[in-house]
C-alpha atoms as a PDB file:
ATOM      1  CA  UNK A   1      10.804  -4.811 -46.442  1.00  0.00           C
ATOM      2  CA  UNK A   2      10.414  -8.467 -46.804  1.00  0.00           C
ATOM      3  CA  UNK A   3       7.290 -10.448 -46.364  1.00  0.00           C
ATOM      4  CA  UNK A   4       7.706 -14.412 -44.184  1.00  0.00           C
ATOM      5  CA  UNK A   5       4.823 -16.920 -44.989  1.00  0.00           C
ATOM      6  CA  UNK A   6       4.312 -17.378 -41.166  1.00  0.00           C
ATOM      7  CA  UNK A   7       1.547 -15.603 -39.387  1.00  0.00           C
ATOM      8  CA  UNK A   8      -0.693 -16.033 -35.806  1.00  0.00           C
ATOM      9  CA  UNK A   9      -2.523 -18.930 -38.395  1.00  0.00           C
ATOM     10  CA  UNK A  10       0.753 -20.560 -37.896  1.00  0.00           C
ATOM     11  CA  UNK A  11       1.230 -20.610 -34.272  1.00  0.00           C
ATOM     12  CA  UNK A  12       3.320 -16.914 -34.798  1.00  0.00           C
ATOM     13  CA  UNK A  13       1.987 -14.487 -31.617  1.00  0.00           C
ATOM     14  CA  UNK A  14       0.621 -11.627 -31.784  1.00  0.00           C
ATOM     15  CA  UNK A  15       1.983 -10.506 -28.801  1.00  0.00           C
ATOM     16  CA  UNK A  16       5.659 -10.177 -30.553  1.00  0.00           C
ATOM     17  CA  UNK A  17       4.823  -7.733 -33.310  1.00  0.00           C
ATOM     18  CA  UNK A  18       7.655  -5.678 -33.473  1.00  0.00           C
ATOM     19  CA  UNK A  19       9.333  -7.544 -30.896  1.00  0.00           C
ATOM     20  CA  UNK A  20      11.220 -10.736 -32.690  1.00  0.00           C
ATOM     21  CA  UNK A  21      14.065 -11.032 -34.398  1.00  0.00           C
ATOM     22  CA  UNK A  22      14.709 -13.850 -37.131  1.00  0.00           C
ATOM     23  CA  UNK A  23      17.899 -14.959 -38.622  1.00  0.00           C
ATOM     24  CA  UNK A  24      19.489 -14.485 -42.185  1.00  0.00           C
ATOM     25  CA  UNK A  25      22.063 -15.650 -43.753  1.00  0.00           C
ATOM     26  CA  UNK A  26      23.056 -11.942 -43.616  1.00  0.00           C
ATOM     27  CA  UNK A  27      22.462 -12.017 -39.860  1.00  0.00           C
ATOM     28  CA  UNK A  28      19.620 -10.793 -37.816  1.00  0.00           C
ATOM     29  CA  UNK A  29      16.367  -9.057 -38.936  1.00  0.00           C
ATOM     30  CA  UNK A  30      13.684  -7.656 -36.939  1.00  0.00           C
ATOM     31  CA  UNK A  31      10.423  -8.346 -37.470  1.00  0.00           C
ATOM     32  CA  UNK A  32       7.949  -5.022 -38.045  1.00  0.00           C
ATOM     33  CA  UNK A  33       4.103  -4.254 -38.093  1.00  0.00           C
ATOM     34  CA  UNK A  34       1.691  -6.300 -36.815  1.00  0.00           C
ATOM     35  CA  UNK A  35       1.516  -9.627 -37.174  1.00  0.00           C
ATOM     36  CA  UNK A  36      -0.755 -10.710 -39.724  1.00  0.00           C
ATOM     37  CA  UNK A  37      -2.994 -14.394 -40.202  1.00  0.00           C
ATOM     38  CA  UNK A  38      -0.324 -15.809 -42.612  1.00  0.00           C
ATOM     39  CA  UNK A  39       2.415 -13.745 -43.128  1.00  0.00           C
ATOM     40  CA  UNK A  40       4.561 -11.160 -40.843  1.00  0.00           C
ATOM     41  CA  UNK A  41       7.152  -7.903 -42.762  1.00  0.00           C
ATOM     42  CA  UNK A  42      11.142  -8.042 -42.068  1.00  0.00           C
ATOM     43  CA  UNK A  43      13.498  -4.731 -42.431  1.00  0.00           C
ATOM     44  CA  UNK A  44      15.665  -6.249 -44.507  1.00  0.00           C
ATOM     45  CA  UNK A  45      17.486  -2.655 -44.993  1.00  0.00           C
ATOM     46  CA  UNK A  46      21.121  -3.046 -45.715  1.00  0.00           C
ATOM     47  CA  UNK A  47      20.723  -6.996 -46.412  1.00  0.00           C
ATOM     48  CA  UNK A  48      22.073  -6.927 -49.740  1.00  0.00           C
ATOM     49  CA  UNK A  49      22.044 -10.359 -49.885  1.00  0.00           C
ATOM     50  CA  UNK A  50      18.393 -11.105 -49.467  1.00  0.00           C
ATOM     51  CA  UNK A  51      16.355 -12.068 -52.105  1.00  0.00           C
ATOM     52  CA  UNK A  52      13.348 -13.942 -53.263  1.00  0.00           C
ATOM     53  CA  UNK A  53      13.515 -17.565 -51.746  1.00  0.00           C
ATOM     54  CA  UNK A  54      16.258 -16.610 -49.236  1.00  0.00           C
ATOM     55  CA  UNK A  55      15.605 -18.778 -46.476  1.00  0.00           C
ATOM     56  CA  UNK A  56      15.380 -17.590 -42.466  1.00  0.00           C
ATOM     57  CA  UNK A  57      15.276 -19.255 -39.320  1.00  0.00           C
ATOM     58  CA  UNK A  58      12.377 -18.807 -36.871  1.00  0.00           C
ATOM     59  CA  UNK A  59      13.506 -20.308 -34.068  1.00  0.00           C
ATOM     60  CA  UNK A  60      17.537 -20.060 -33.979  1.00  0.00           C
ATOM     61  CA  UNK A  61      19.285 -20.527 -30.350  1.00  0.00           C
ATOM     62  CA  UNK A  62      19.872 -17.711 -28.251  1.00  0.00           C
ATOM     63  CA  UNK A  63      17.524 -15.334 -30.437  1.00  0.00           C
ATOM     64  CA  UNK A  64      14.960 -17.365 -30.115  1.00  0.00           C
ATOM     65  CA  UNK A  65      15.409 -17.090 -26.208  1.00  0.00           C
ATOM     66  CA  UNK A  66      15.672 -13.398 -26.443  1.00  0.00           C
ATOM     67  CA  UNK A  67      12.567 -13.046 -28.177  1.00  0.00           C
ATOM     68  CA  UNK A  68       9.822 -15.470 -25.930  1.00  0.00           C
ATOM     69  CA  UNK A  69      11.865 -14.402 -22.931  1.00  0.00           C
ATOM     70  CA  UNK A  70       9.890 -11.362 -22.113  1.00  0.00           C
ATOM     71  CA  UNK A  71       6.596 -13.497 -22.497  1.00  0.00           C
ATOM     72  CA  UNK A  72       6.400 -15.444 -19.247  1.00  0.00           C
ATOM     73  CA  UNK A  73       6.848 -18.613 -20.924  1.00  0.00           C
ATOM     74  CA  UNK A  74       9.457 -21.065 -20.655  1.00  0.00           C
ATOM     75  CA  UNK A  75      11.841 -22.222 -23.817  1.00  0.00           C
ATOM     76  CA  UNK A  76      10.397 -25.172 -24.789  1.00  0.00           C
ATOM     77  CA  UNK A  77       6.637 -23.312 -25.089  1.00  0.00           C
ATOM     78  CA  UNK A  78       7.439 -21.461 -28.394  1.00  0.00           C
ATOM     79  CA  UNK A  79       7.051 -24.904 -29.926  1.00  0.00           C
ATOM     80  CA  UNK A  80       4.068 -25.878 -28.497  1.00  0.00           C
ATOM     81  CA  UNK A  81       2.641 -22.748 -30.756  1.00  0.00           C
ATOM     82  CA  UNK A  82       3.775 -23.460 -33.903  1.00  0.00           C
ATOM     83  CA  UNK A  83       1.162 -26.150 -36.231  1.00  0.00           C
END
């Protein structure tokens, strides 16, 4: 498991624990467990390549479209989250 700096505090819903995907430079992770104030858990299981300062993307094309699909909300609302 890895641990992201970006929580609900940071605009992150709750709503998509276990439900969003963020990209690596060894691809896709999912996100897991609940969503916490300032930080959120990756399975970074078989990502060999990870490590401590690895960066990610949050909001990366048609991922990001996958994941606030399902909300109700259109694409350019995940933005309007984020502080």
């Amino acid at each position: 498991m890895g641990v992201v700096p970006y929580g609900y505090a940071d605009g992150f819903m709750r709503c998509l624990s276990n439900k969003y995907s963020f990209m690596t430079e060894a691809g896709p992770v999912k996100q897991r467990g609940r969503i916490c104030m300032d930080m959120c858990m990756i399975d970074i299981t078989d990502k060999y390549s990870i490590d401590v300062g690895s960066e990610i993307e949050i909001f990366k094309g048609e991922q990001s479209d996958r994941n606030y699909g399902g909300n109700g909300r259109n694409n350019s609302s995940r933005t309007c989250h984020v502080l």
